[in-house]
PDB file of N, CA and C in Angstrom:
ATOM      1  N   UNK A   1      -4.312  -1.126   5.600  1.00  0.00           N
ATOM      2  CA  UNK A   1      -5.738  -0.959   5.611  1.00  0.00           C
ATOM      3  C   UNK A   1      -6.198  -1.108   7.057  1.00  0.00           C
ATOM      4  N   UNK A   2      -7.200   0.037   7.467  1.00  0.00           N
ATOM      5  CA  UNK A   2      -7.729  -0.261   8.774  1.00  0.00           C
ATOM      6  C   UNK A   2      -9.189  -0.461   8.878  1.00  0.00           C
ATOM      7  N   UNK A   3      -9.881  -1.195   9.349  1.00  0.00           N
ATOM      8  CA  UNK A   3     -11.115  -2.031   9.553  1.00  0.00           C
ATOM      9  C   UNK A   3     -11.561  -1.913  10.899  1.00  0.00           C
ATOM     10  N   UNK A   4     -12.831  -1.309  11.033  1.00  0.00           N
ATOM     11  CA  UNK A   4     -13.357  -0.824  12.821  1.00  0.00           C
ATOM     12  C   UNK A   4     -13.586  -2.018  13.283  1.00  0.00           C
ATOM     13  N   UNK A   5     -13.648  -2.477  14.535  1.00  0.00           N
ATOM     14  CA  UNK A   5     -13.611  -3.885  15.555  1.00  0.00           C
ATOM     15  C   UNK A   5     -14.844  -4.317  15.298  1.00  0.00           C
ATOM     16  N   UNK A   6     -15.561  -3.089  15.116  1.00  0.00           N
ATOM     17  CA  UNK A   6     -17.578  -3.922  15.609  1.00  0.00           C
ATOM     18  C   UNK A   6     -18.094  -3.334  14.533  1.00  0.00           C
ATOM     19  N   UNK A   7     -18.123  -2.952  13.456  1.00  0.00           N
ATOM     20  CA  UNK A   7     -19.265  -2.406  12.482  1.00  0.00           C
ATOM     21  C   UNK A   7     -20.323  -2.542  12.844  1.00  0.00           C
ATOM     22  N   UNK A   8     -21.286  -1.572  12.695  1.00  0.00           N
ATOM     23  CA  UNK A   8     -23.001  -2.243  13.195  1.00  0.00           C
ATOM     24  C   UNK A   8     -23.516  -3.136  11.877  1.00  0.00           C
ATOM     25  N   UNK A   9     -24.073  -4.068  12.306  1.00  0.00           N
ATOM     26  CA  UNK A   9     -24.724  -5.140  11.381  1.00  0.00           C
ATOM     27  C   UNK A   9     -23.437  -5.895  10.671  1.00  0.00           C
ATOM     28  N   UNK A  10     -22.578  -6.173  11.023  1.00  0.00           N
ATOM     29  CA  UNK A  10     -21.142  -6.423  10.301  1.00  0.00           C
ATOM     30  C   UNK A  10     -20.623  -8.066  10.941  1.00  0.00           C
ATOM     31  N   UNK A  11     -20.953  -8.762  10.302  1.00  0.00           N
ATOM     32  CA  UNK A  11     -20.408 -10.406  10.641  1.00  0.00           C
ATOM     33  C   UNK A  11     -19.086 -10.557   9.904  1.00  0.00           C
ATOM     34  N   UNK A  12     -17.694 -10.544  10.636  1.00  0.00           N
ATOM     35  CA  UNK A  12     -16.876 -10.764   9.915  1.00  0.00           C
ATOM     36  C   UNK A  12     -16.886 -11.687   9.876  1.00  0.00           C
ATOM     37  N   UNK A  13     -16.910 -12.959  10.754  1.00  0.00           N
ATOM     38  CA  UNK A  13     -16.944 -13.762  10.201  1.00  0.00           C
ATOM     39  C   UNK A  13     -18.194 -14.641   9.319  1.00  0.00           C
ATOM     40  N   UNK A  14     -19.297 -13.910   8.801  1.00  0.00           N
ATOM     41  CA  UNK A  14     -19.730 -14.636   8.067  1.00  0.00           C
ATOM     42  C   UNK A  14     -19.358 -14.617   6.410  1.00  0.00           C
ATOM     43  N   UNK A  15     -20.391 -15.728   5.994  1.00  0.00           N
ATOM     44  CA  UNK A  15     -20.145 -16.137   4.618  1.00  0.00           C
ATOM     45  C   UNK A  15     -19.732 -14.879   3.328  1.00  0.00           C
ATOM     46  N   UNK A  16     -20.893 -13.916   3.891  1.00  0.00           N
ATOM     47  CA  UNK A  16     -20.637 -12.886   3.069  1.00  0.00           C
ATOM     48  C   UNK A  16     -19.691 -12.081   3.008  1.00  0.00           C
ATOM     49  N   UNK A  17     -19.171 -12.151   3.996  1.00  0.00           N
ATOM     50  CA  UNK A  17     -17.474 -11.625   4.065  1.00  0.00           C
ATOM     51  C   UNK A  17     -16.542 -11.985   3.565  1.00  0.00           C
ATOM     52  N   UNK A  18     -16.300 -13.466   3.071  1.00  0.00           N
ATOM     53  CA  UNK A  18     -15.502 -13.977   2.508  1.00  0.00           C
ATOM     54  C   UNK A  18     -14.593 -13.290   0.899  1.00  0.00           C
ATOM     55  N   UNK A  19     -15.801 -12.493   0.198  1.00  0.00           N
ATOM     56  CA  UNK A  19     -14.711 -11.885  -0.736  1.00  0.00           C
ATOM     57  C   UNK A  19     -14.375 -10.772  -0.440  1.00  0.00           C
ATOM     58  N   UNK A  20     -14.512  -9.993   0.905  1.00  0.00           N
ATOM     59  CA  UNK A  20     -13.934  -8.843   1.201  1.00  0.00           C
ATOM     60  C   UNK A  20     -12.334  -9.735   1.589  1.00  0.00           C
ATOM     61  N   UNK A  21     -12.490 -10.578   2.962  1.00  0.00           N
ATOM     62  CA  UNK A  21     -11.234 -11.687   2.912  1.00  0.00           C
ATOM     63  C   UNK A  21      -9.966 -12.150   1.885  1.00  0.00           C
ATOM     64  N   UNK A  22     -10.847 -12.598   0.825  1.00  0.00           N
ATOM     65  CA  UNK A  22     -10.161 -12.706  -0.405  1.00  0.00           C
ATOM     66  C   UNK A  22      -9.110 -11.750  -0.962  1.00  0.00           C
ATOM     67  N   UNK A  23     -10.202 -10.525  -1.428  1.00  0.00           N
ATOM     68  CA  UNK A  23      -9.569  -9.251  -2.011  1.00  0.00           C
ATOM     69  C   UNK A  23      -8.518  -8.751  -1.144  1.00  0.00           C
ATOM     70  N   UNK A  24      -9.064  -8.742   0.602  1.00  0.00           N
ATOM     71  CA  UNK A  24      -7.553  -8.233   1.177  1.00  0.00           C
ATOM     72  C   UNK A  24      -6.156  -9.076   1.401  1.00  0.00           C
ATOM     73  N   UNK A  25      -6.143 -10.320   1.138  1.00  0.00           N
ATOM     74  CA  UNK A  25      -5.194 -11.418   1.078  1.00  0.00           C
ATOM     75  C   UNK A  25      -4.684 -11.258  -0.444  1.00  0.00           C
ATOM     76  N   UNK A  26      -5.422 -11.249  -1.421  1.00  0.00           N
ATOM     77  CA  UNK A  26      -4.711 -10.791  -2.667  1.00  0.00           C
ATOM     78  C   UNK A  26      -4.065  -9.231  -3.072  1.00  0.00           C
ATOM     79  N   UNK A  27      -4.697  -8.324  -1.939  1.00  0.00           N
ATOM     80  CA  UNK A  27      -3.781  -7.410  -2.449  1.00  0.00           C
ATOM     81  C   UNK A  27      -2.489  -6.971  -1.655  1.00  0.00           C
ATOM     82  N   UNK A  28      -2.553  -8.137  -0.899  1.00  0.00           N
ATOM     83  CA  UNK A  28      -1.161  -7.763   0.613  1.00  0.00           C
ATOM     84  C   UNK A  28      -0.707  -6.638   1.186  1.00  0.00           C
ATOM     85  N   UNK A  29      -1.535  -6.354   1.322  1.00  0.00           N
ATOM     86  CA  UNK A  29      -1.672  -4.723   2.121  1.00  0.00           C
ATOM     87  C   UNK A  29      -2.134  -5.173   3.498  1.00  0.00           C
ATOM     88  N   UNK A  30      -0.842  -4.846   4.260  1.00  0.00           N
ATOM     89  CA  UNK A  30      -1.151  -4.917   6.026  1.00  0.00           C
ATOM     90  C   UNK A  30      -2.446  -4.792   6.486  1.00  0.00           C
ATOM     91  N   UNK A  31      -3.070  -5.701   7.621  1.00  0.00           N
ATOM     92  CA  UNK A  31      -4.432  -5.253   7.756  1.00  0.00           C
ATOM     93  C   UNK A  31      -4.502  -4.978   9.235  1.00  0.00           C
ATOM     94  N   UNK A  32      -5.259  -3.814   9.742  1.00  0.00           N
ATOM     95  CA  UNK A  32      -5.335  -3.661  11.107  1.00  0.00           C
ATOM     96  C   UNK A  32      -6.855  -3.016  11.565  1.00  0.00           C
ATOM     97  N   UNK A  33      -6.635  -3.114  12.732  1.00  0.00           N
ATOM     98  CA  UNK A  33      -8.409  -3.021  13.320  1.00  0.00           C
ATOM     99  C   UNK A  33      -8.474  -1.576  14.293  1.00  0.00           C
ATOM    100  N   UNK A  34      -9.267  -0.401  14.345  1.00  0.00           N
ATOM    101  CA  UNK A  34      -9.293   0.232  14.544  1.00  0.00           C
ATOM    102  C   UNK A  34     -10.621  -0.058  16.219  1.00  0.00           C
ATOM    103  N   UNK A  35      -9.317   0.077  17.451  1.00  0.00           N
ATOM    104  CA  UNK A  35      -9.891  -0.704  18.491  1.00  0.00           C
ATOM    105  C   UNK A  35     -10.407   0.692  19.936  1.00  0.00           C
ATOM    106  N   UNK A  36     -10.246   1.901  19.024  1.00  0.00           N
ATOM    107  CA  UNK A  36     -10.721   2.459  20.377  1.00  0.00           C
ATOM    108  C   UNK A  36     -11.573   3.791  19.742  1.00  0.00           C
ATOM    109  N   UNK A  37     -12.817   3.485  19.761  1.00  0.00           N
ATOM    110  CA  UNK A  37     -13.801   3.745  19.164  1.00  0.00           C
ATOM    111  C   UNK A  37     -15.192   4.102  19.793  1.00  0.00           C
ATOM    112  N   UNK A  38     -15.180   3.686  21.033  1.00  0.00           N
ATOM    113  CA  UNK A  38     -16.410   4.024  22.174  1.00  0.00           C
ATOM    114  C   UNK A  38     -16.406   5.798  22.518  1.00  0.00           C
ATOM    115  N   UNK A  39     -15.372   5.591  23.342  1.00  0.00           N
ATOM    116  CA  UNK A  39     -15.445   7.196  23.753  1.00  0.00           C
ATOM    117  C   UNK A  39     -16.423   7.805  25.210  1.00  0.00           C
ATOM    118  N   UNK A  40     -17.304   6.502  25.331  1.00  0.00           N
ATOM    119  CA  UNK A  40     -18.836   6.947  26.342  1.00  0.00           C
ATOM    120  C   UNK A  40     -18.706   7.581  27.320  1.00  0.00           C
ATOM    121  N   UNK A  41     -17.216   7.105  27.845  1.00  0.00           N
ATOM    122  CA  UNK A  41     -16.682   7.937  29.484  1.00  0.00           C
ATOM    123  C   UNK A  41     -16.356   9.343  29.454  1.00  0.00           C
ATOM    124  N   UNK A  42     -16.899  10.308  30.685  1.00  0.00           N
ATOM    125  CA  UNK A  42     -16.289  11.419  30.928  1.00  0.00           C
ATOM    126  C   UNK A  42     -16.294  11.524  32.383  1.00  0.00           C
ATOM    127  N   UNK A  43     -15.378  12.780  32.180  1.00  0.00           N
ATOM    128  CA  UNK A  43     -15.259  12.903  34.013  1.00  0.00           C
ATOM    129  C   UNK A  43     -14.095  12.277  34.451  1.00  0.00           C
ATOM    130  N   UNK A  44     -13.836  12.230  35.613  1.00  0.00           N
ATOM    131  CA  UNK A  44     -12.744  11.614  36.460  1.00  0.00           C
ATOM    132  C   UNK A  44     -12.087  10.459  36.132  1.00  0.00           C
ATOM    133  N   UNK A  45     -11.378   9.745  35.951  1.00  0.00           N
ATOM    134  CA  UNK A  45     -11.241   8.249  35.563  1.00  0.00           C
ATOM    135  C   UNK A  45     -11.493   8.148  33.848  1.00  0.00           C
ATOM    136  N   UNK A  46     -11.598   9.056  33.201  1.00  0.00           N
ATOM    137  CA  UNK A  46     -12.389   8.750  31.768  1.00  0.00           C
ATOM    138  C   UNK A  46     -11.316   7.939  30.920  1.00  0.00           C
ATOM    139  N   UNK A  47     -10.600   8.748  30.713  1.00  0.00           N
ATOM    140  CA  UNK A  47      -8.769   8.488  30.041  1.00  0.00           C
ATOM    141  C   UNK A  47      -8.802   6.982  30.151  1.00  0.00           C
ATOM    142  N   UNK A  48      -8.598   6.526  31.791  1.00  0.00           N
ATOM    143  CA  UNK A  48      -7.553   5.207  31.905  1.00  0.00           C
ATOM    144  C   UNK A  48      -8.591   4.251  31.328  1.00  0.00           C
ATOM    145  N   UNK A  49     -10.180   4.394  31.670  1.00  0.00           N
ATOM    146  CA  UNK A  49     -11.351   3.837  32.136  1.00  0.00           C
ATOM    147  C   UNK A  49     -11.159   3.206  30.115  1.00  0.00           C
ATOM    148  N   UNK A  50     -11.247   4.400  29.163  1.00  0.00           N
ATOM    149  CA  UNK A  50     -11.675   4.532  27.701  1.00  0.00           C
ATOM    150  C   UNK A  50     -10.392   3.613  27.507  1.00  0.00           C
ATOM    151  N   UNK A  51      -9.369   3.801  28.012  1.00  0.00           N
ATOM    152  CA  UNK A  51      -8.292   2.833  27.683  1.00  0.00           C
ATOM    153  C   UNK A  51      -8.512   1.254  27.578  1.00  0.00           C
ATOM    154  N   UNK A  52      -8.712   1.343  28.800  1.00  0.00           N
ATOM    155  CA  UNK A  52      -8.730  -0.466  29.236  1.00  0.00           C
ATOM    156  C   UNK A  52      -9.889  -1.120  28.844  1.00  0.00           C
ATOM    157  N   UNK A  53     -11.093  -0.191  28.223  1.00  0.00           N
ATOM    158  CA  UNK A  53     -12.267  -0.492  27.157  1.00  0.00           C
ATOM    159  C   UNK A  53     -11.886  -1.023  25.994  1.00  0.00           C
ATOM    160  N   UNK A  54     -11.133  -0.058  25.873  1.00  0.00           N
ATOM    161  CA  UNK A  54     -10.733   0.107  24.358  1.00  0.00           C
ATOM    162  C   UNK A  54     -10.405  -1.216  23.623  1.00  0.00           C
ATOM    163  N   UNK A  55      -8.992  -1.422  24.650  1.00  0.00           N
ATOM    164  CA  UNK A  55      -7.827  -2.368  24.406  1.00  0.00           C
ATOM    165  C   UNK A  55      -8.640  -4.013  24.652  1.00  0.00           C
ATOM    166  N   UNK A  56      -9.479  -4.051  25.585  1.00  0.00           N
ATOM    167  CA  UNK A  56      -9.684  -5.416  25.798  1.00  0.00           C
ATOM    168  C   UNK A  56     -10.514  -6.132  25.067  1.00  0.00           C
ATOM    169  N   UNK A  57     -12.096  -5.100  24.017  1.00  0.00           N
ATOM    170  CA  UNK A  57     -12.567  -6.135  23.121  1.00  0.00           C
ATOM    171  C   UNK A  57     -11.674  -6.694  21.548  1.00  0.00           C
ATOM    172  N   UNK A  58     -10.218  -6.117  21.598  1.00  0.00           N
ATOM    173  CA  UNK A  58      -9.184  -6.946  20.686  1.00  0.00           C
ATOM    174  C   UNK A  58      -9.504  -8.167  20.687  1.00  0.00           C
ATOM    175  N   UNK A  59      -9.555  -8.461  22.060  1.00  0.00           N
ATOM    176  CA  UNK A  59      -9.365 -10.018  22.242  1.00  0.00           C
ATOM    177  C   UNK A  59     -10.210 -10.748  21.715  1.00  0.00           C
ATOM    178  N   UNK A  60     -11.509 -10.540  21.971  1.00  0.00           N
ATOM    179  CA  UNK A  60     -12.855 -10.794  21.347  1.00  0.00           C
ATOM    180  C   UNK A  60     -12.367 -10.877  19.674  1.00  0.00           C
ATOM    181  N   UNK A  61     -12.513  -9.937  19.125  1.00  0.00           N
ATOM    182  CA  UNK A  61     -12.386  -9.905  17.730  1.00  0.00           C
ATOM    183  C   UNK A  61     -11.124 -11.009  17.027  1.00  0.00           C
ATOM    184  N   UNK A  62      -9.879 -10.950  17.735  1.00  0.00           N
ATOM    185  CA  UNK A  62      -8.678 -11.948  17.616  1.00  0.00           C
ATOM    186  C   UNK A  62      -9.666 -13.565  17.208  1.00  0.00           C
ATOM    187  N   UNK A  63     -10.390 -13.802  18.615  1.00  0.00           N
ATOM    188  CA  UNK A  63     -10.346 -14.523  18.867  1.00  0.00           C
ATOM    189  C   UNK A  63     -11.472 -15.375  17.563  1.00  0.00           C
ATOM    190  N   UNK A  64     -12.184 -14.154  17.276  1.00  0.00           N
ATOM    191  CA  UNK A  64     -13.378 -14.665  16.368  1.00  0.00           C
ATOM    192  C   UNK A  64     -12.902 -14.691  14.608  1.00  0.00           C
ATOM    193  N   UNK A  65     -11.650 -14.206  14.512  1.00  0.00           N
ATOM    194  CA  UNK A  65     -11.132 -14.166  13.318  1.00  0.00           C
ATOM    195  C   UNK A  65     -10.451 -15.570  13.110  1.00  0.00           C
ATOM    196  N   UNK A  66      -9.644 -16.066  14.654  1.00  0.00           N
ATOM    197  CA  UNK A  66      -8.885 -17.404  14.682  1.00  0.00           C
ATOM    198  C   UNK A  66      -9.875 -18.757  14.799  1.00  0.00           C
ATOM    199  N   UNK A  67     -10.793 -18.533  15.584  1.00  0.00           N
ATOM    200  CA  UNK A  67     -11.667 -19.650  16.202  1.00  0.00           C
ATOM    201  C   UNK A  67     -12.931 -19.900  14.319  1.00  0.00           C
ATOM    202  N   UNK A  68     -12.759 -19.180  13.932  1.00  0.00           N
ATOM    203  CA  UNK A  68     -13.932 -18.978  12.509  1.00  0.00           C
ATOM    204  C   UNK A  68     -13.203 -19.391  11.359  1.00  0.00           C
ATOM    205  N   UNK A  69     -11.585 -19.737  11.463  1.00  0.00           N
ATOM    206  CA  UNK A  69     -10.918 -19.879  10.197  1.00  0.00           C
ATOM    207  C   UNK A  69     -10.372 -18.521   9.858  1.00  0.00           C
ATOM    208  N   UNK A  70     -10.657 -17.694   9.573  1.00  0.00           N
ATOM    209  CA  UNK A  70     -10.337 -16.928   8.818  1.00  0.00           C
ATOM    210  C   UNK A  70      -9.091 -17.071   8.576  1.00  0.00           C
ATOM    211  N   UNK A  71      -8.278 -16.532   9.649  1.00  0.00           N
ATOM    212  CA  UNK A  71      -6.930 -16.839   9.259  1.00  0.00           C
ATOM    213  C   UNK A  71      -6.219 -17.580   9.004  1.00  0.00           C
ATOM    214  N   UNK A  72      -6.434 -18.933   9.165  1.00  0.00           N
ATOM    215  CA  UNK A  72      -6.111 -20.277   8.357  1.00  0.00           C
ATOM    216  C   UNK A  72      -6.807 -20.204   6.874  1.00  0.00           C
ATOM    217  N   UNK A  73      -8.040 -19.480   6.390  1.00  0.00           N
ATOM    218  CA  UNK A  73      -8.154 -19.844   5.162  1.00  0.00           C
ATOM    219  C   UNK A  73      -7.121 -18.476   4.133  1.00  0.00           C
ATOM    220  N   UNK A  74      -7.008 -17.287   4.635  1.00  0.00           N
ATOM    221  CA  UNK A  74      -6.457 -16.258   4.450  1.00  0.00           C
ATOM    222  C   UNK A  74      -5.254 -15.583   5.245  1.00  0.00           C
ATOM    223  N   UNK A  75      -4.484 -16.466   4.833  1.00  0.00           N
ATOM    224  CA  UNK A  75      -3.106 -16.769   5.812  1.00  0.00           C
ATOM    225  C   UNK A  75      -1.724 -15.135   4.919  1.00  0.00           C
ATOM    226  N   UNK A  76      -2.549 -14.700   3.733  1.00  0.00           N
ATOM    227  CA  UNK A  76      -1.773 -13.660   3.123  1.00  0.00           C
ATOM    228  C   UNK A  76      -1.435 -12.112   4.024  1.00  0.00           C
ATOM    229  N   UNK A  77      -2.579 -11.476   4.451  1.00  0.00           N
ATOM    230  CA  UNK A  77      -2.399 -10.260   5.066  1.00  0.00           C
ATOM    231  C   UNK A  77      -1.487 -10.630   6.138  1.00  0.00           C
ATOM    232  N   UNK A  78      -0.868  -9.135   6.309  1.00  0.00           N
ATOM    233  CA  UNK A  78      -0.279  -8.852   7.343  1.00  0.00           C
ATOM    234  C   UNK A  78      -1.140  -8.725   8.627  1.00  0.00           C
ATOM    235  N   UNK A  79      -1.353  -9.620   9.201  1.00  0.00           N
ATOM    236  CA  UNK A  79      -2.593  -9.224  10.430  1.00  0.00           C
ATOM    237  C   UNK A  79      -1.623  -8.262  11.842  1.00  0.00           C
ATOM    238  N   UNK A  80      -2.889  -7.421  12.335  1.00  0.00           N
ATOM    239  CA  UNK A  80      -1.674  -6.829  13.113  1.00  0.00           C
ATOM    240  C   UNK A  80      -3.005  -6.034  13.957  1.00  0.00           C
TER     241      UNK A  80
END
């Protein structure tokens, strides 16, 4: 299953998320985040520029899935 990094209006980690959490830990289906999604650059530099965009708000999102619990309370998926 793949899940976009930033949904608009989208708190993963809040409360209301929790039985989306649930359902994907009970059905153990690998879960991954769909991290290059901007696109804004063109022109010269666009490629490397959209790259190193792309790749670095992972960290952000990692960090708000680990620092919020999530993955200590939903330790089933394959996170990836």
């Amino acid at each position: 299953m793949q899940l976009p990094s930033y949904p608009h209006d989208v708190r993963y980690n809040g409360s209301a998320m929790e039985p989306m959490w649930d359902a994907i830990e009970e059905s153990g289906i690998p879960l991954s985040f769909h991290i290059g999604s901007s696109g804004r650059q063109r022109g010269a530099g666009a490629l490397g520029t959209a790259v190193t965009v792309a790749l670095q708000p992972y960290r952000e999102l990692w960090c708000l899935l680990a620092f919020s619990g999530i993955l200590d309370r939903h330790p089933g998926p394959t996170w990836g």
